[in-house]
N, C-alpha and C. Protein backbone atom coordinates (compact mmCIF):
# COMPACT_ATOMS: atom_id res chain seq x y z
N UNK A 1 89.03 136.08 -22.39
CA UNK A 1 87.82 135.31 -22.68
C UNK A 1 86.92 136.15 -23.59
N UNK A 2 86.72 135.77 -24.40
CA UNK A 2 85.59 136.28 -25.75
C UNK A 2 84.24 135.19 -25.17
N UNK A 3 83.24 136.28 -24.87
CA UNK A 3 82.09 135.77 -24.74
C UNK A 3 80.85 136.60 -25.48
N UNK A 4 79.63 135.74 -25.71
CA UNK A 4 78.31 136.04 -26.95
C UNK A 4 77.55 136.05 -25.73
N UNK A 5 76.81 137.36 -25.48
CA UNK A 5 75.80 137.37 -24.66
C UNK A 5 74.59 137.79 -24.98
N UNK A 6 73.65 137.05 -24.77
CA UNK A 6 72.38 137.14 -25.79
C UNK A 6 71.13 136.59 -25.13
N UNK A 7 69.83 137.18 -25.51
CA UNK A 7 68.92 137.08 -24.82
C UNK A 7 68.07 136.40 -25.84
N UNK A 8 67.53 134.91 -26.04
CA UNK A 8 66.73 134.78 -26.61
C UNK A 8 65.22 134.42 -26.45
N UNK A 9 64.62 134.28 -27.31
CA UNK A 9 62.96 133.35 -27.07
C UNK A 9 63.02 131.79 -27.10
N UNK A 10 62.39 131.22 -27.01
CA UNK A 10 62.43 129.47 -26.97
C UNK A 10 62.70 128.82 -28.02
N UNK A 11 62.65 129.97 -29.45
CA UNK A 11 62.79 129.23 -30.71
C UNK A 11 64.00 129.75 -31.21
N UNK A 12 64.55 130.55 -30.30
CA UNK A 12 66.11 131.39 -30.67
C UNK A 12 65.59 133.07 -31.03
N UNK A 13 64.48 133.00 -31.30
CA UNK A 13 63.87 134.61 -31.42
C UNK A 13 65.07 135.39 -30.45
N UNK A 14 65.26 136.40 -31.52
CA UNK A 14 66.39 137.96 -31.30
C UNK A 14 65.51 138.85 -30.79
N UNK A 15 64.49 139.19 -32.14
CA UNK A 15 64.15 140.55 -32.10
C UNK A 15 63.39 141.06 -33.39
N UNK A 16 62.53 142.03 -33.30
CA UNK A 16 61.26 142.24 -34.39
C UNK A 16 61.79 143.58 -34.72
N UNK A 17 61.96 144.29 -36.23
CA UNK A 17 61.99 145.09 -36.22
C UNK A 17 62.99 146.25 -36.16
N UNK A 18 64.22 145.86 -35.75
CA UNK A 18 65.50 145.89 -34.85
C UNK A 18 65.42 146.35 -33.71
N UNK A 19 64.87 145.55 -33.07
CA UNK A 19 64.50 146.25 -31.51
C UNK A 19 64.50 144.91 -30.70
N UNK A 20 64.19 144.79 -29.62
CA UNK A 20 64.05 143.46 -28.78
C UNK A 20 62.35 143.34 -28.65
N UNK A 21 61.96 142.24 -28.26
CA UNK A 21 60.57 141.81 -28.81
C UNK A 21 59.73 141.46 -27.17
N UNK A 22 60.80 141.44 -25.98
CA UNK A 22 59.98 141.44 -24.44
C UNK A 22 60.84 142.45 -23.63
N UNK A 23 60.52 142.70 -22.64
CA UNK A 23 60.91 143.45 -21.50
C UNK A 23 61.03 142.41 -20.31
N UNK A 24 62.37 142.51 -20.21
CA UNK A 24 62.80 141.60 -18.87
C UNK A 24 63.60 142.54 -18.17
N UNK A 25 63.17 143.22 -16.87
CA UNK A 25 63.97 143.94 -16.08
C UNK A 25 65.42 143.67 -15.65
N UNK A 26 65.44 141.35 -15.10
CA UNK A 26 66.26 141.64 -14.38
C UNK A 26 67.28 141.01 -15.42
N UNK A 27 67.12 140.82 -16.69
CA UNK A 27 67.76 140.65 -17.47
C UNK A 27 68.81 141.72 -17.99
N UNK A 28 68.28 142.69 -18.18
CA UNK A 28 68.68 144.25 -18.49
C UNK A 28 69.76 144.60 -17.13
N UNK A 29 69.54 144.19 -16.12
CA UNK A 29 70.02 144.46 -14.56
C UNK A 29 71.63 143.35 -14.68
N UNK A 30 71.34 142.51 -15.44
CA UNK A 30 72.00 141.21 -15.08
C UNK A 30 72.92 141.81 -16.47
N UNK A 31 72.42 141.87 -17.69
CA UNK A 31 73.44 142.42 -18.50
C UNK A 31 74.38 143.54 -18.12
N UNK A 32 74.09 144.68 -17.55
CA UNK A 32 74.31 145.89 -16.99
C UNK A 32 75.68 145.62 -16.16
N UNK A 33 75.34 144.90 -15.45
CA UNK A 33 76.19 144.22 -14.21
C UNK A 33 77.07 143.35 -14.91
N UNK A 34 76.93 142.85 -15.35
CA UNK A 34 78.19 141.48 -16.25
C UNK A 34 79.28 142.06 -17.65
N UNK A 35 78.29 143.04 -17.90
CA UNK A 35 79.15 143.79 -19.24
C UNK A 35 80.22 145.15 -18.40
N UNK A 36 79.54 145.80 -17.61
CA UNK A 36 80.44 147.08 -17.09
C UNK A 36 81.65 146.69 -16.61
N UNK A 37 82.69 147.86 -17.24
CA UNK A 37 83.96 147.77 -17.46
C UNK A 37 84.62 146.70 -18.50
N UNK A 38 83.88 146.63 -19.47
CA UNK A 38 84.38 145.97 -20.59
C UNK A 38 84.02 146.19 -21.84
N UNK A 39 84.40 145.60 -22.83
CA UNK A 39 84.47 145.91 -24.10
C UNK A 39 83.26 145.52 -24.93
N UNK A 40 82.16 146.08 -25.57
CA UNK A 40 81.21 145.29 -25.93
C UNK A 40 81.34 145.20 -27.73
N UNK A 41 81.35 144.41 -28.45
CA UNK A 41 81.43 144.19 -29.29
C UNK A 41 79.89 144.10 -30.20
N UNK A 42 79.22 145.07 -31.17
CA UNK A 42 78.68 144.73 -31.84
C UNK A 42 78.27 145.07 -33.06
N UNK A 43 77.43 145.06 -34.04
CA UNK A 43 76.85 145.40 -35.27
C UNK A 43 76.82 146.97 -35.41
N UNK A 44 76.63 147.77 -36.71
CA UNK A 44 76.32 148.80 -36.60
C UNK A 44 74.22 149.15 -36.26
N UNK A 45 73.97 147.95 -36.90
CA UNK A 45 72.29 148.00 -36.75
C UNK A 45 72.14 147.84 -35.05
N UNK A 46 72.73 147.29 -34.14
CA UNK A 46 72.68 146.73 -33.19
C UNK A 46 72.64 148.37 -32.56
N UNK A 47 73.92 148.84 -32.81
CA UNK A 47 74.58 150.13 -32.14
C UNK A 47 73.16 150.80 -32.43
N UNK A 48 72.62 151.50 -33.58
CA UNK A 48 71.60 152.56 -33.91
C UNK A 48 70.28 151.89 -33.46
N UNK A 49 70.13 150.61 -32.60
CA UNK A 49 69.03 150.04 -32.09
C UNK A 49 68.88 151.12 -30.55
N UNK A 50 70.29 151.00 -30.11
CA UNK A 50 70.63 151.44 -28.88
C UNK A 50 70.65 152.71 -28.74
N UNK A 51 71.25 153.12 -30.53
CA UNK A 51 71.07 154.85 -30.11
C UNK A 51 72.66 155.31 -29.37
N UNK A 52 73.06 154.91 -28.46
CA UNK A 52 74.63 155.65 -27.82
C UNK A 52 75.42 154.50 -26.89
N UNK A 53 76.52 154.68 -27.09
CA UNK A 53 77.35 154.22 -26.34
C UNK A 53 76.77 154.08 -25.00
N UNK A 54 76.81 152.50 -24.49
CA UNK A 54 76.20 152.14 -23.53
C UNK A 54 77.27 152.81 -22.18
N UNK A 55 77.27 153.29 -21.01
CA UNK A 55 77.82 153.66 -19.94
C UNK A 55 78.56 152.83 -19.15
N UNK A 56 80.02 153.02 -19.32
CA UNK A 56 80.97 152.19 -18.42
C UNK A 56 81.41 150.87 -19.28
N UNK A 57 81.28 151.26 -20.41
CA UNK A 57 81.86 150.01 -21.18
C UNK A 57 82.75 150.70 -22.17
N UNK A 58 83.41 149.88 -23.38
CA UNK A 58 83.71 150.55 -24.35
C UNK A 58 83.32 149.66 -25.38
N UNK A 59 82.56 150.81 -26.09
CA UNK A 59 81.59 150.33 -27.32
C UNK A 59 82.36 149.68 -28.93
N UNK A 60 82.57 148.71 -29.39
CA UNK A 60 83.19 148.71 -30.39
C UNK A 60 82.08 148.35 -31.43
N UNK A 61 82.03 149.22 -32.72
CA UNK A 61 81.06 148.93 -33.80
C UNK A 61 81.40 148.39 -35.03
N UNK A 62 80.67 146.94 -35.20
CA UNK A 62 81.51 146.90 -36.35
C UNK A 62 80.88 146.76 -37.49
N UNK A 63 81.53 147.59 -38.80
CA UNK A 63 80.82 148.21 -40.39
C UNK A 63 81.63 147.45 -41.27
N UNK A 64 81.18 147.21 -42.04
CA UNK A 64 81.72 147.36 -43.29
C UNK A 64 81.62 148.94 -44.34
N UNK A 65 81.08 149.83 -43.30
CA UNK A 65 81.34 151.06 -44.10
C UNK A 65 82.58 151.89 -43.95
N UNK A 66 83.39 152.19 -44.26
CA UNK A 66 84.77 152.85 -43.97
C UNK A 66 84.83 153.98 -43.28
N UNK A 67 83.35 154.77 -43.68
CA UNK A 67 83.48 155.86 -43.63
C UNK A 67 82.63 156.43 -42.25
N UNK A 68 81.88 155.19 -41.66
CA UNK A 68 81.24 155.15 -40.53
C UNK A 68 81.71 155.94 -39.31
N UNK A 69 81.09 156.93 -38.66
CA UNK A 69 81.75 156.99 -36.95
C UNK A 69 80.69 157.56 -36.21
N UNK A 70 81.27 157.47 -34.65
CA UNK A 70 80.58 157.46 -34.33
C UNK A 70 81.25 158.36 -32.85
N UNK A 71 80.89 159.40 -32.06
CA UNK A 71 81.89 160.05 -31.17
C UNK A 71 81.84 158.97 -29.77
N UNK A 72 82.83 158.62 -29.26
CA UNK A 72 82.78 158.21 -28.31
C UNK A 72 82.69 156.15 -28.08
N UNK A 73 83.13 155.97 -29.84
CA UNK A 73 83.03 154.25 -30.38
C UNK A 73 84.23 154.23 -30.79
N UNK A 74 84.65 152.57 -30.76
CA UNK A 74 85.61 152.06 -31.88
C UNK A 74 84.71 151.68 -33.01
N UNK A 75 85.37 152.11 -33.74
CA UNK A 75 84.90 151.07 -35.35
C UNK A 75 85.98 149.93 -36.09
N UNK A 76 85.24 148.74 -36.12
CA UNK A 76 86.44 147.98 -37.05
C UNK A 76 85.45 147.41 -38.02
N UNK A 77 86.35 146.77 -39.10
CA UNK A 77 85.53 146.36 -39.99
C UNK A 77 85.28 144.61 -40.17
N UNK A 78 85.13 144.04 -38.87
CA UNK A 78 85.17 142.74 -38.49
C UNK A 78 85.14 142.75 -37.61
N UNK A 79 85.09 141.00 -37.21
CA UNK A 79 84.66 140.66 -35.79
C UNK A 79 85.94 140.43 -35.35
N UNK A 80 87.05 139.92 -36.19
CA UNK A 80 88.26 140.07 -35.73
C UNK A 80 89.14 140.91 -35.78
N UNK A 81 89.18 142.44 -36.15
CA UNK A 81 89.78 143.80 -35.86
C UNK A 81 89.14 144.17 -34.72
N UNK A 82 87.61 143.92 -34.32
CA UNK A 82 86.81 144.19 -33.15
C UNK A 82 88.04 143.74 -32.08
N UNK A 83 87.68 142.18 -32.04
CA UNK A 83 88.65 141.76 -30.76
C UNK A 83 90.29 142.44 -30.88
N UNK A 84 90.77 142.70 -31.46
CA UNK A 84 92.65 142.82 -31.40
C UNK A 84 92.17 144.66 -30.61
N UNK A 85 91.00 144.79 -30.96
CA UNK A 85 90.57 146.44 -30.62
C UNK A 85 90.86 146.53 -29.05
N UNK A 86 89.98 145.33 -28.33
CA UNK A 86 89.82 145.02 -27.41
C UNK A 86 90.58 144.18 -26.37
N UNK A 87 91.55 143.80 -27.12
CA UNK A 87 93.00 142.34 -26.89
C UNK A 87 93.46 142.49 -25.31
N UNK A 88 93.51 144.06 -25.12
CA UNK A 88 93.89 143.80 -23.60
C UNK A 88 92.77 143.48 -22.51
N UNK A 89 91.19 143.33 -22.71
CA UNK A 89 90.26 143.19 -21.74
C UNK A 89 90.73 141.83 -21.33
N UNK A 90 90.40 141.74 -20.31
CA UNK A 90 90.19 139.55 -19.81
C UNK A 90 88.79 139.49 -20.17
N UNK A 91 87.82 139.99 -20.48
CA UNK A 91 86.37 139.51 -20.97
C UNK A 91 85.36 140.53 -22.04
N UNK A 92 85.85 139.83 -23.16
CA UNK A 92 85.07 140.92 -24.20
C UNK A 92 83.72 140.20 -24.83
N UNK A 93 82.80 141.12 -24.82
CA UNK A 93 81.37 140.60 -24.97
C UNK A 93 80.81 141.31 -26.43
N UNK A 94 80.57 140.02 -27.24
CA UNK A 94 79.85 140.23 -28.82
C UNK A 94 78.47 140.12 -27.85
N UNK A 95 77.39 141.33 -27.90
CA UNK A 95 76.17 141.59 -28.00
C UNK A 95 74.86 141.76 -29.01
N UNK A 96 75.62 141.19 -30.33
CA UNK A 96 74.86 141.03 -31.62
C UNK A 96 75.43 142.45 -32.60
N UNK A 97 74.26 142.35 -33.50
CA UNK A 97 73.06 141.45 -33.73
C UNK A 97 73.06 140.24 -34.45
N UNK A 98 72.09 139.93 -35.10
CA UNK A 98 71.80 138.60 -35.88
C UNK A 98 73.07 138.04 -36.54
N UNK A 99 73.67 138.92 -37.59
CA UNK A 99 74.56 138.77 -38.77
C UNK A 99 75.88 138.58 -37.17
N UNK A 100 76.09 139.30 -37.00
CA UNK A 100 77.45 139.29 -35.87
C UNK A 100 77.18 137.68 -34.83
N UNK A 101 76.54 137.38 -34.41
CA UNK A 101 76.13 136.30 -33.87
C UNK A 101 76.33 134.98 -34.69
N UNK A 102 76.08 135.14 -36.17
CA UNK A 102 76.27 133.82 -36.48
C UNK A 102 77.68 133.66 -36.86
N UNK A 103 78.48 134.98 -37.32
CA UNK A 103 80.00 134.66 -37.81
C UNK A 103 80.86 134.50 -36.16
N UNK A 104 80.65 135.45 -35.01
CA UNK A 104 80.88 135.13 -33.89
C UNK A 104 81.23 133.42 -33.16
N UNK A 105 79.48 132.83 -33.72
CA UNK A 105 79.20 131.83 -32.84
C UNK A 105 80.41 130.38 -33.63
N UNK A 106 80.88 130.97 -34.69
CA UNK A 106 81.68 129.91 -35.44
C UNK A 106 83.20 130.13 -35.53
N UNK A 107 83.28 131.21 -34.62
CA UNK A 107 84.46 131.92 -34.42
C UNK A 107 85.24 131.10 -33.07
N UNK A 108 86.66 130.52 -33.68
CA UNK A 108 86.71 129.08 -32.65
C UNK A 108 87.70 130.22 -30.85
N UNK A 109 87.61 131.57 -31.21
CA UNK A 109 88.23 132.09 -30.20
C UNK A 109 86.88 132.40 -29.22
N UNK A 110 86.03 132.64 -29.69
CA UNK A 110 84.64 132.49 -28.71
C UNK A 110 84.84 131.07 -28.08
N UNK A 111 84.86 131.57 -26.47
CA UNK A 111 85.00 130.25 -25.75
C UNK A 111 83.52 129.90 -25.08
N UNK A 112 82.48 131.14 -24.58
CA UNK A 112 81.46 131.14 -24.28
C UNK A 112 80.32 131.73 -24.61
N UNK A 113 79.34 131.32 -24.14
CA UNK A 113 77.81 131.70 -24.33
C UNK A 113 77.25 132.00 -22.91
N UNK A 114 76.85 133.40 -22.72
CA UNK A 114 76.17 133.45 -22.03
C UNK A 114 74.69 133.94 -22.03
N UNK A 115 73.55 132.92 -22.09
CA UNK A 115 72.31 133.63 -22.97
C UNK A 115 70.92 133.88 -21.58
N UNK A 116 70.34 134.26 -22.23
CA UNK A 116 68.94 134.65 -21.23
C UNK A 116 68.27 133.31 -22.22
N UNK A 117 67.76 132.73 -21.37
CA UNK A 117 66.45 132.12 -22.47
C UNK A 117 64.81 132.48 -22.22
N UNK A 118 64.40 132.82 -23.10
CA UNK A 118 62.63 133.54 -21.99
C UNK A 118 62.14 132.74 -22.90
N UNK A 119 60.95 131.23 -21.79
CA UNK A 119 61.07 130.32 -22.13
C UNK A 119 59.41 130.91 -23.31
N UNK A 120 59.05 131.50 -23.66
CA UNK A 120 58.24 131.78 -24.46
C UNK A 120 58.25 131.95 -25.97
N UNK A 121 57.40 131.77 -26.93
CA UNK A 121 57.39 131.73 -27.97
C UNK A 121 57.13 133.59 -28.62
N UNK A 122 58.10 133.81 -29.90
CA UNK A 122 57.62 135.46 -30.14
C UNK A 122 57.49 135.69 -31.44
N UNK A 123 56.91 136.66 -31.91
CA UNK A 123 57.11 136.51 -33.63
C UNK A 123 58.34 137.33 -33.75
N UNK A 124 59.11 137.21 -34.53
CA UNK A 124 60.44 137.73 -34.37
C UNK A 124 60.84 137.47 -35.75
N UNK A 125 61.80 138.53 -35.98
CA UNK A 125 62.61 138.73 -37.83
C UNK A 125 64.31 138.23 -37.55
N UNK A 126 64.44 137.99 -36.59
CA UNK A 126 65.98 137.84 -36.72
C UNK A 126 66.19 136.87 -35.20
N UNK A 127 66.97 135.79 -35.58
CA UNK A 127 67.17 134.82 -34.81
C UNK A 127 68.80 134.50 -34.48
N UNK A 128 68.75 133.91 -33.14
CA UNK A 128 70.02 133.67 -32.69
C UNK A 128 70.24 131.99 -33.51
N UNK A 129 71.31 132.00 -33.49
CA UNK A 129 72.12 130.41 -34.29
C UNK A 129 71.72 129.02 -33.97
N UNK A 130 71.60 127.89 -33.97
CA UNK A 130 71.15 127.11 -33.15
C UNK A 130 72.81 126.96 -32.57
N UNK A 131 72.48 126.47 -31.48
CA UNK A 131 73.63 125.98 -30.40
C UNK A 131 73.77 124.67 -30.66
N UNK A 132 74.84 124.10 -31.09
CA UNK A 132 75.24 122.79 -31.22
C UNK A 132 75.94 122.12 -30.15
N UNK A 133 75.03 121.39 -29.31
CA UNK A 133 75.91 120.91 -28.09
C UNK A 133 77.00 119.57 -28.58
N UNK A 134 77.21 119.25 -29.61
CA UNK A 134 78.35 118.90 -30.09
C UNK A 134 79.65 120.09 -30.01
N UNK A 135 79.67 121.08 -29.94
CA UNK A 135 80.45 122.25 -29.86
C UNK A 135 80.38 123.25 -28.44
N UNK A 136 78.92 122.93 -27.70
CA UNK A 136 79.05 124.07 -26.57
C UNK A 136 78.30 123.19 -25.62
N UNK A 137 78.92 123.08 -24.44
CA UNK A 137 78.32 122.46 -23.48
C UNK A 137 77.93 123.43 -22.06
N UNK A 138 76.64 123.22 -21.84
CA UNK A 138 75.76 123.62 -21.03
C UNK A 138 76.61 123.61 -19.68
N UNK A 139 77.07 124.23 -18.76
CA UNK A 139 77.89 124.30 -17.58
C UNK A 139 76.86 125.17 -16.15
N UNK A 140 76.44 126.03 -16.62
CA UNK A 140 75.34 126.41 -15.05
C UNK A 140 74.51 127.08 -15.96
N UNK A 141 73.07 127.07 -15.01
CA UNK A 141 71.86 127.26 -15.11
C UNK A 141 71.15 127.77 -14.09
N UNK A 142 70.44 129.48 -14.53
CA UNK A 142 69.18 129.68 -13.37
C UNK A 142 68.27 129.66 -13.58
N UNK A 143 67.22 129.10 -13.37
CA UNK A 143 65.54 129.33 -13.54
C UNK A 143 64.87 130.25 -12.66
N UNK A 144 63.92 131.07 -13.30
CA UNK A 144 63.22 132.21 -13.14
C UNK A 144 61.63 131.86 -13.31
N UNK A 145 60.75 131.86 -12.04
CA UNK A 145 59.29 132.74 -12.92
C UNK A 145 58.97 133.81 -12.67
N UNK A 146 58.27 134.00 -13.90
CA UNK A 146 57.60 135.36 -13.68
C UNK A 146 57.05 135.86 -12.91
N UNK A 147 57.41 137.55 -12.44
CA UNK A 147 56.93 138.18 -11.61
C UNK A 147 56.03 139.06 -11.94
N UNK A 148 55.78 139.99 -11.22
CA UNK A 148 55.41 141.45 -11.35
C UNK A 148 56.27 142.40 -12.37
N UNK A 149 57.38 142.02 -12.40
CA UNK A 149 58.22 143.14 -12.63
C UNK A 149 58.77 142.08 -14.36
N UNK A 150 58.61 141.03 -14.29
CA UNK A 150 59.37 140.19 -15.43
C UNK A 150 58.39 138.85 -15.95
N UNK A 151 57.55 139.33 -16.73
CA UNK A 151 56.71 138.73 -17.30
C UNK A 151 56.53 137.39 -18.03
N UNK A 152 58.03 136.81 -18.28
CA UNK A 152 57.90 135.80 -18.88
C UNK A 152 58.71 134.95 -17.77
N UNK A 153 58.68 133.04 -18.04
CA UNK A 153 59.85 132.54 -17.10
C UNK A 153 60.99 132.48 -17.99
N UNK A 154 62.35 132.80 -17.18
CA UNK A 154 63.45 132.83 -18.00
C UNK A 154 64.54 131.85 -17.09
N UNK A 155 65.78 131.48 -17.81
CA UNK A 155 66.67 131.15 -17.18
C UNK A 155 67.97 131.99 -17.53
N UNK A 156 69.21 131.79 -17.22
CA UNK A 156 70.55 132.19 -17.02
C UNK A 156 71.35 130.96 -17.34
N UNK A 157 71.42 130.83 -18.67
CA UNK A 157 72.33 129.78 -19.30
C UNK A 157 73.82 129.74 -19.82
N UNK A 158 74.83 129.14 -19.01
CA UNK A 158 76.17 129.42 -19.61
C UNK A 158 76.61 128.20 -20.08
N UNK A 159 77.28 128.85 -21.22
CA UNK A 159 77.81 127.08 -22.16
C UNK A 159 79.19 127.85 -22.28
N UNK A 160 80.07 126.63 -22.52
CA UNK A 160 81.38 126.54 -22.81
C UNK A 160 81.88 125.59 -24.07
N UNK A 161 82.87 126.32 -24.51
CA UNK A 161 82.87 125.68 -26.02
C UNK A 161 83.45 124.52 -25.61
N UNK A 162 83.31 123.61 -26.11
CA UNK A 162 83.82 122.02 -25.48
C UNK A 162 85.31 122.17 -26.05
């Protein structure tokens, strides 16, 4: 299973800056938990957002620079050398960014979406795709309000490619 896991704002807002644009604890908790022991697939801007290979996964980066590396990453130069990188996981996760998300989301081996939605509005430079529910259908849903600890209301949205 090739899955896009992604946290957006209400208007598809990514992220300002190359960075993420709110702080959601149990989002971060919930990614943490759903990605470990698997393959994460993403951008090189994405990777130097993060700074290092995330813990208990295996990081794949993908450049179009040849000459790119990175100690302790795969590098491919696509989204599809990424996956054959990854071919033996049962669940490999594209985590962005922007540019990787939209060739991803049209990529007919992506079977799912699994997104955060934080139902708030943000100013933001880089946006997730629109979701065409002609192509991905909505299958479970959690709703969240805000706490103490998680400031905006969010849900836990999974779609499946129809």
């Amino acid at each position: 299973m090739i899955t896009i896991i992604a946290a957006i704002g209400k208007n598809n807002e990514l992220g300002k800056d190359n960075d993420l644009i709110w702080h959601l604890p149990e989002d971060l908790k919930r990614f943490k938990r759903v990605t470990s022991g698997h393959h994460i697939l993403m951008g090189r801007n994405t990777f130097e957002s993060i700074g290092k290979p995330l813990p208990n996964r295996t990081t794949v980066i993908i450049t179009r620079n040849n000459d790119y590396f990175k100690d302790g990453c795969l590098i491919a130069g696509s989204i599809e050398e990424a996956i054959q990188l990854a071919e033996n996981d049962e669940e490999i996760f594209i985590i962005g960014g922007a540019q990787i998300y939209k060739q991803a989301i049209q990529n007919s081996s992506v079977k799912k979406l699994d997104m955060t939605i934080v139902h708030e509005s943000f100013d933001a430079d880089v946006f997730f795709p629109e979701i065409d529910s002609t192509i991905w259908k909505e299958t479970a849903r959690e709703d969240f309000k805000a706490d103490e600890k998680n400031k905006y209301d969010y849900s836990f949205v999974t779609y499946l490619r129809r």
